[in-house]
Protein backbone atom coordinates (compact mmCIF):
# COMPACT_ATOMS: atom_id res chain seq x y z
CA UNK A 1 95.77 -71.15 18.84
CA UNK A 2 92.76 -72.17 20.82
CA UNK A 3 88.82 -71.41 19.55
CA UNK A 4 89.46 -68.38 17.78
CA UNK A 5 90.61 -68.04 13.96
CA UNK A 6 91.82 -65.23 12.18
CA UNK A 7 88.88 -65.03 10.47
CA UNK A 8 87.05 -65.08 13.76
CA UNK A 9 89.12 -62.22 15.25
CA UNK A 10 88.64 -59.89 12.34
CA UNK A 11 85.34 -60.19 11.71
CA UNK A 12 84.78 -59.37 15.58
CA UNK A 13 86.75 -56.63 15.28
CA UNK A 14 85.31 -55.30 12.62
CA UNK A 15 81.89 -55.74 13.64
CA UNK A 16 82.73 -53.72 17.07
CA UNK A 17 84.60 -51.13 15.36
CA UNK A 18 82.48 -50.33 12.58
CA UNK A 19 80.24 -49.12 15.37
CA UNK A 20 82.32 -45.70 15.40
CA UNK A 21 80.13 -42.89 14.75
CA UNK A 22 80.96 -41.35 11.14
CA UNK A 23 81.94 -44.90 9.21
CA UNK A 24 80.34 -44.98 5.81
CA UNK A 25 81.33 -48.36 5.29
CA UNK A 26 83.14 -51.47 6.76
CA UNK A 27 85.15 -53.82 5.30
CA UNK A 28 86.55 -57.53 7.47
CA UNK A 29 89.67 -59.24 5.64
CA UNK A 30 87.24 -60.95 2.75
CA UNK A 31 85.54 -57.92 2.09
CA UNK A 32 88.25 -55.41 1.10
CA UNK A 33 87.99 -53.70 -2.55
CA UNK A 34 90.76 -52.41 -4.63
CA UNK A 35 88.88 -49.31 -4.20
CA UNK A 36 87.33 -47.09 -1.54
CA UNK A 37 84.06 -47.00 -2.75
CA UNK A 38 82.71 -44.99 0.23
CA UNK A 39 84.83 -42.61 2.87
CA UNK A 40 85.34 -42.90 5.97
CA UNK A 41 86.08 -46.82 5.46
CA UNK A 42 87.11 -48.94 7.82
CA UNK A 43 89.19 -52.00 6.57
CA UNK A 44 90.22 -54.52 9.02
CA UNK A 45 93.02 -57.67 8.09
CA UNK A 46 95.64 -59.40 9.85
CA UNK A 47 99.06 -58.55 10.07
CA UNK A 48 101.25 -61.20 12.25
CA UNK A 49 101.69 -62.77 15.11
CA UNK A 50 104.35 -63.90 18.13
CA UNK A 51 103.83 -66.57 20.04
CA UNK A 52 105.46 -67.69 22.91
CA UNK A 53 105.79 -71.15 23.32
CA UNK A 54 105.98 -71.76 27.37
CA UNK A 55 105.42 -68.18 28.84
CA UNK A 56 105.78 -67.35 32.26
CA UNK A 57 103.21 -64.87 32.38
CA UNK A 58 100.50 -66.23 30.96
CA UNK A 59 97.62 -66.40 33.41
CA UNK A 60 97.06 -70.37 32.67
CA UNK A 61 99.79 -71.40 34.49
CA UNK A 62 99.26 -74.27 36.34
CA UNK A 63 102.03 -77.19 37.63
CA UNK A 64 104.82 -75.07 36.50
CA UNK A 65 103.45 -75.56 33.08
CA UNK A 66 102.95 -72.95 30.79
CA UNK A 67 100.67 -72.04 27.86
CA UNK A 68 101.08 -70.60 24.72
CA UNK A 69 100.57 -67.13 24.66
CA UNK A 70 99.70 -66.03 20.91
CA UNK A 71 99.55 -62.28 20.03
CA UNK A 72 97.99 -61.89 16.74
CA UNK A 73 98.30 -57.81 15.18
CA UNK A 74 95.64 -56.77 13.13
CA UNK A 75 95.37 -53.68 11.58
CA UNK A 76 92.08 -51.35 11.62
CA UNK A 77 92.90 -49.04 8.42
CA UNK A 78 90.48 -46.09 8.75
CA UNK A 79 90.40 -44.10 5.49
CA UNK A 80 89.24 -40.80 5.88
CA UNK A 81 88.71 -39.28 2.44
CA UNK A 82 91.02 -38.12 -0.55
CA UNK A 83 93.82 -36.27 0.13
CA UNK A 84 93.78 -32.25 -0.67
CA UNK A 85 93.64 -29.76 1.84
CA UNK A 86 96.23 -30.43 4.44
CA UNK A 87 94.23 -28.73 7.78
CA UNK A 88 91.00 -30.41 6.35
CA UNK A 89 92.55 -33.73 6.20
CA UNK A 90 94.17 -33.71 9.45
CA UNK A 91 90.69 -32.45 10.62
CA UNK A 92 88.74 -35.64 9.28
CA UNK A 93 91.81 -37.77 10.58
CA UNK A 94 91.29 -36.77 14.07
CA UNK A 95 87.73 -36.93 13.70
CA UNK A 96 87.63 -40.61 13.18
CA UNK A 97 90.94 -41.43 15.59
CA UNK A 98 88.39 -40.19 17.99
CA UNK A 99 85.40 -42.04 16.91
CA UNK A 100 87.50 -45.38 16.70
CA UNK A 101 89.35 -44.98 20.34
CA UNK A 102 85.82 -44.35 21.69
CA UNK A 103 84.78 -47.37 20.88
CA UNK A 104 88.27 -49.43 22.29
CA UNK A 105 87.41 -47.68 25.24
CA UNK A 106 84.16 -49.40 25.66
CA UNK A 107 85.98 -52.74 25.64
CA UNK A 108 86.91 -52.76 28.81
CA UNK A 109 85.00 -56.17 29.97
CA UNK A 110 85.17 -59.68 28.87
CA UNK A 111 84.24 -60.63 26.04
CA UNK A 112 86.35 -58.49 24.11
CA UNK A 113 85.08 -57.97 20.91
CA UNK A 114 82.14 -59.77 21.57
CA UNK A 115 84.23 -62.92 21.21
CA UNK A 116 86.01 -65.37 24.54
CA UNK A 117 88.18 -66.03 22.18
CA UNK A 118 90.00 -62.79 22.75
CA UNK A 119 91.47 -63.29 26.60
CA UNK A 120 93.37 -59.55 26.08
CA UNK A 121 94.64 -56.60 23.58
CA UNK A 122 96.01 -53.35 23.58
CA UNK A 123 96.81 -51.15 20.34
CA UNK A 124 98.61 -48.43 19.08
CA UNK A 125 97.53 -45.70 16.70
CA UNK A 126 98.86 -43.46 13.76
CA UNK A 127 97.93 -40.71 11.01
CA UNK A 128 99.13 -42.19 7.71
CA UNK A 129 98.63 -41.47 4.06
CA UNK A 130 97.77 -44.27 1.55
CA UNK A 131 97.53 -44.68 -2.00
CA UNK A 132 95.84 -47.02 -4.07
CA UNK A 133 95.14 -47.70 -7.88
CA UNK A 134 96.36 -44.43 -9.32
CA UNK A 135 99.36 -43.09 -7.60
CA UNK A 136 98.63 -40.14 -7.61
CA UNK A 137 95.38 -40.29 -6.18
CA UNK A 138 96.56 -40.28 -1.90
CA UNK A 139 93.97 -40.78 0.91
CA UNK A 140 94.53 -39.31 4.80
CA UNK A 141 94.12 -42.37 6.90
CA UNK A 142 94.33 -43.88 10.23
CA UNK A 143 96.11 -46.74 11.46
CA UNK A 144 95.07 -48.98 14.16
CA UNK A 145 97.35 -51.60 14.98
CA UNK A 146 95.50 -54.08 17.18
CA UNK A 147 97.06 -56.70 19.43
CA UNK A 148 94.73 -59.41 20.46
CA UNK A 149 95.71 -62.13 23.17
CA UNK A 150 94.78 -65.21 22.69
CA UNK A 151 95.44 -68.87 23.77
């Protein structure tokens, strides 16, 4: 995969992220608790990858030889507080979708992340509800799905 690890990526990530204004805590991949100890949390862990063997659009193409272009997800979990009052929730929700895209936006020169490693990335975004421990206990979240590009 090149330089970069998992490990690497998330803990770049995370350090960048947990910039957004309003975090109370944040959490890389070896860090996360059973718990959420302190709201908003960020949590940040890996979630796959696709790699394409020889692509043709890779910008390292040289000879008519191609690299491999490895897309790793990770996911940015933003957890907002406990889940009660509908309008309140949403409110905190978008609060912190805000916060977090503020900061992607500021990534908009090498090194992403602070890292080389990272050559591109693009993500997509979602309100979602979790639960954890107790099931009835639900939190309002954020989802961050993260692709980075790397080779």
């Amino acid at each position: 995969m090149g330089t970069i690890t998992y490990a690497q990526m998330c803990d770049a990530l995370a350090s960048t992220l947990g910039a957004a204004t309003g975090l109370a805590r944040t959490q890389s991949y070896n860090e996360l608790t059973e718990d959420y100890p302190d709201l908003p949390l960020l949590q940040v862990y890996p979630s796959g990858n696709e790699v394409d063997a020889l692509s043709t659009t890779a910008d390292r193409r040289t000879f008519r030889a191609g690299s491999r272009l490895n897309q790793v997800r990770l996911v940015a979990d933003v957890i907002c507080r406990t889940r009660s009052h509908l309008a309140e929730d949403v409110a905190k929700q978008l609060e912190m979708w805000e916060a977090i895209e503020a900061v992607l936006y500021t990534q908009n020169t090498k090194p992403y992340f602070g890292d080389a490693g990272i050559k591109g990335f693009h993500w997509a975004s979602e309100m979602v509800y979790l639960g954890r421990g107790d099931t009835q206990i639900g939190y309002a979240a954020v989802r961050f799905t993260i692709t980075l590009q790397v080779f």
